[in-house]
Protein backbone atom coordinates (compact mmCIF):
# COMPACT_ATOMS: atom_id res chain seq x y z
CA UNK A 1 10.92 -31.03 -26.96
CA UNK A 2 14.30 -30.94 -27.89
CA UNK A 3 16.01 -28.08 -27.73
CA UNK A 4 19.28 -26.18 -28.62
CA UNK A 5 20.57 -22.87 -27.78
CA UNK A 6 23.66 -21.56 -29.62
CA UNK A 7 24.59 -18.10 -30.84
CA UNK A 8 23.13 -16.18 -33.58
CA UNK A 9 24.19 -16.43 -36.40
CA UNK A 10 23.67 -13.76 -39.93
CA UNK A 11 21.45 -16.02 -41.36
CA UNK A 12 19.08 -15.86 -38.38
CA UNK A 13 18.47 -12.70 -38.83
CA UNK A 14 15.24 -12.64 -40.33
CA UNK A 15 13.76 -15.49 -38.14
CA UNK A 16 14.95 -13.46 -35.40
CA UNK A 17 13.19 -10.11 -36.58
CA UNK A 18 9.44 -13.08 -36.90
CA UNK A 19 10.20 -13.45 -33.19
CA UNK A 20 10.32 -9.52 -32.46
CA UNK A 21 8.68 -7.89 -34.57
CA UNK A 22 5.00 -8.82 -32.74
CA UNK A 23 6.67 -8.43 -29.56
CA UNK A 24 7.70 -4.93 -30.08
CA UNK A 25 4.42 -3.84 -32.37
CA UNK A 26 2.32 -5.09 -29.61
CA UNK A 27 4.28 -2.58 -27.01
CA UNK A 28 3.46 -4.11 -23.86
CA UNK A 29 6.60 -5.64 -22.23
CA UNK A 30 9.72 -3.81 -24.39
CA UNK A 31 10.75 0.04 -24.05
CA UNK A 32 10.95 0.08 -27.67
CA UNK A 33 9.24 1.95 -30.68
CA UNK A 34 5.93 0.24 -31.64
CA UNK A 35 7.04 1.53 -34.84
CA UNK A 36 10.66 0.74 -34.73
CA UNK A 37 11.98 -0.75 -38.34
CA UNK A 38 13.16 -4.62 -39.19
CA UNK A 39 16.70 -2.48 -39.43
CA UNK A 40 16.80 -0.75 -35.98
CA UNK A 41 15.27 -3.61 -34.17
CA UNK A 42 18.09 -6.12 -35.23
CA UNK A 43 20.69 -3.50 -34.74
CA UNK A 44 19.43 -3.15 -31.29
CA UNK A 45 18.97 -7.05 -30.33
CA UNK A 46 22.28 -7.91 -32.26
CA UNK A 47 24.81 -4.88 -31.30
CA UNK A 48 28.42 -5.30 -31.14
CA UNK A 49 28.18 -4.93 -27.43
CA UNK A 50 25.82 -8.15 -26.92
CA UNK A 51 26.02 -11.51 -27.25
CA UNK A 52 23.33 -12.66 -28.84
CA UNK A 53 21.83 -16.32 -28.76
CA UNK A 54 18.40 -18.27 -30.12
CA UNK A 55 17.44 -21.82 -29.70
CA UNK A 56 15.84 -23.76 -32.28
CA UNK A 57 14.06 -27.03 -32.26
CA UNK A 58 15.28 -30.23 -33.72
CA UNK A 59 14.12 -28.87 -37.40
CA UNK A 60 15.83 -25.65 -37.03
CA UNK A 61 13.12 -23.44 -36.41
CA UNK A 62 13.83 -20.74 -34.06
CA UNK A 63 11.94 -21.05 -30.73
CA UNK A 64 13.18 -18.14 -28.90
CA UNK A 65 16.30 -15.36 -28.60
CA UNK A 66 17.78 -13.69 -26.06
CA UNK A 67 21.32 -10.99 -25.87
CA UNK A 68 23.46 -10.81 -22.82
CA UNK A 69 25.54 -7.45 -21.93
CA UNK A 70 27.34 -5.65 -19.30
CA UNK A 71 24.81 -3.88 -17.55
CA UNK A 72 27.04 -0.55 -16.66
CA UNK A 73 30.77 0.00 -17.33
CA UNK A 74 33.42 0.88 -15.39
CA UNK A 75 32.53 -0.68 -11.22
CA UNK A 76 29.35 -2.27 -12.71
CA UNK A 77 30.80 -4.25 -15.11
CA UNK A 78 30.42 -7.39 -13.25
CA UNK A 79 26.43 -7.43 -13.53
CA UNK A 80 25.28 -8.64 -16.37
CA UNK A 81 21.40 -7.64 -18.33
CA UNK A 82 19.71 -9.59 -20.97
CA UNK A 83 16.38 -9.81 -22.96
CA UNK A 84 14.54 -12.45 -23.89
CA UNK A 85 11.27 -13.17 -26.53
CA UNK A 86 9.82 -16.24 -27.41
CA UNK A 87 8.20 -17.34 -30.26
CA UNK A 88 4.35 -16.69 -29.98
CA UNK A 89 4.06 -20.35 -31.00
CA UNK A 90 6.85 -21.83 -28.53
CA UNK A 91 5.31 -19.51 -26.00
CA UNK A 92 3.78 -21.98 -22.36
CA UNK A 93 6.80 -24.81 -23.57
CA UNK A 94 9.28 -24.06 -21.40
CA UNK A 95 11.27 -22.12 -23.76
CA UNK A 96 12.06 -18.90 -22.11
CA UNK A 97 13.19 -20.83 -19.02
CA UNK A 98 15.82 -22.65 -20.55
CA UNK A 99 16.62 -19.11 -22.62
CA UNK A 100 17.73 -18.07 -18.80
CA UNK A 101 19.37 -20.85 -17.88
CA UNK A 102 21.36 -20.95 -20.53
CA UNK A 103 22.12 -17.00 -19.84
CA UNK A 104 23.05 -17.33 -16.74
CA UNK A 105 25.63 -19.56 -17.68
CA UNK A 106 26.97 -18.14 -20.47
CA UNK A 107 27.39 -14.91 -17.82
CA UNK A 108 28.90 -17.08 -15.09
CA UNK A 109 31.40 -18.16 -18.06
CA UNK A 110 31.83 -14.72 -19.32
CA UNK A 111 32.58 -13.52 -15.54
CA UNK A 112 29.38 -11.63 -14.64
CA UNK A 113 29.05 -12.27 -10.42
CA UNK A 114 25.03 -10.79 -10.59
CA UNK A 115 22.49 -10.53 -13.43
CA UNK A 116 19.73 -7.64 -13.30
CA UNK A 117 17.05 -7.12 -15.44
CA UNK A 118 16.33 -3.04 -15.80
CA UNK A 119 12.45 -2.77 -16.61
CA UNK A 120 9.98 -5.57 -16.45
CA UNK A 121 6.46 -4.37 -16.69
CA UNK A 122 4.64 -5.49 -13.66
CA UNK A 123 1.62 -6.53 -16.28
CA UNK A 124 3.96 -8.84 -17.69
CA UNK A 125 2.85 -11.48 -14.74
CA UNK A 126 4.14 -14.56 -16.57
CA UNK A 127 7.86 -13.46 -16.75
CA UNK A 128 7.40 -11.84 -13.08
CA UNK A 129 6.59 -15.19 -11.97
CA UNK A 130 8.72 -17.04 -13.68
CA UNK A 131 12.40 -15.03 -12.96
CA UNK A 132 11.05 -15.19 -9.05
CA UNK A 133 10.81 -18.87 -9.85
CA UNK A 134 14.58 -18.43 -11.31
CA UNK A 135 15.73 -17.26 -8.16
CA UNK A 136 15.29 -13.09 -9.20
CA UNK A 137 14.10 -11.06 -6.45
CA UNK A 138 12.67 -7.75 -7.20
CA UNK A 139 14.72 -5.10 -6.23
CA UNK A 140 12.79 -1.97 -6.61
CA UNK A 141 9.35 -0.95 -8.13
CA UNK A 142 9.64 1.99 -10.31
CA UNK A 143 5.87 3.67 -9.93
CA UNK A 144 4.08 4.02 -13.35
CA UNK A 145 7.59 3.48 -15.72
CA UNK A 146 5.85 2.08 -18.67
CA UNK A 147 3.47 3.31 -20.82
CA UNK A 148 1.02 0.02 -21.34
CA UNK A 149 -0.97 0.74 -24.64
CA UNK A 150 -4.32 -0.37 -23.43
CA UNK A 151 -3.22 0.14 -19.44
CA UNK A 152 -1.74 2.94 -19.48
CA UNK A 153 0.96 4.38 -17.39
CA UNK A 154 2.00 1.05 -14.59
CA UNK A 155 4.56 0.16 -12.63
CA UNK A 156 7.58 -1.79 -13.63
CA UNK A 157 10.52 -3.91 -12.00
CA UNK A 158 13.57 -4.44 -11.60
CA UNK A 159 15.25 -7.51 -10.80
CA UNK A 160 18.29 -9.22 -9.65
CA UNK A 161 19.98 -12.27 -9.05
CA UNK A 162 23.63 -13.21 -8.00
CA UNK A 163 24.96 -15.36 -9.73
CA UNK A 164 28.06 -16.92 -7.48
């Protein structure tokens, strides 16, 4: 499949929000509103702070999308966070891997030394598996974090890579 990642653009705005919106109704892998609006949702994935990127297939249709931030200010400012969401139908094709290759490039470039992701729900056992495969080792366990809507409260991760 051939595949190319670039930055979001205006006009992807409501592909973007196709990609999301199940994502976030479905609850189970974002700390976000199950509710939350088209609006908030793209103001949140797309703030001035992030850099936000998607890759699309040879037709243009967006795949996948990920944003890419300074995780703290100040003495954390070299350690980087990002989120990612595939397509549902781009989901088992490889898509979200290359979404984190292609971030932790774009935070090597950008000067990040270490990227850490803040929450991933330990149910979440696909992306679990694959950032270990990535080369993220789980830092911490933070007991019963998330609120799973048909689990209930469970653990979630965080993990962290260097990146030099």
């Amino acid at each position: 499949m051939s595949v190319t990642i670039r930055p979001a653009r205006p006009g992807d705005h409501d592909a973007i929000w196709m990609i999301l919106e199940p994502v976030i109704r479905a609850g189970e892998t974002y700390a976000l509103p199950r509710d939350m609006s088209r609006e908030a949702a793209l103001a949140y994935w797309t703030s001035v702070e992030k850099a936000t990127f998607v890759a699309e297939d040879a037709t243009g249709v967006l795949l996948g999308t990920y944003y890419l931030k300074a995780n703290q200010m100040g003495g954390g400012a070299h350690v980087c966070n990002c989120g990612y969401v595939t397509a549902e139908a781009a989901r088992g094709k490889g898509v979200a891997g290359m979404l984190c290759a292609h971030s932790q490039d774009e935070a090597r470039a950008r000067g990040f030394t270490a990227m850490q992701f803040n929450l991933v729900v330990s149910t979440n056992e696909g992306a679990v598996r694959l950032w270990q495969k990535l080369g993220f080792e789980i830092a911490g366990t933070l007991p019963k974090a998330f609120d799973h809507p048909a689990q209930g409260l469970v653990d979630a991760h965080v993990l962290y890579k260097l990146l030099v």
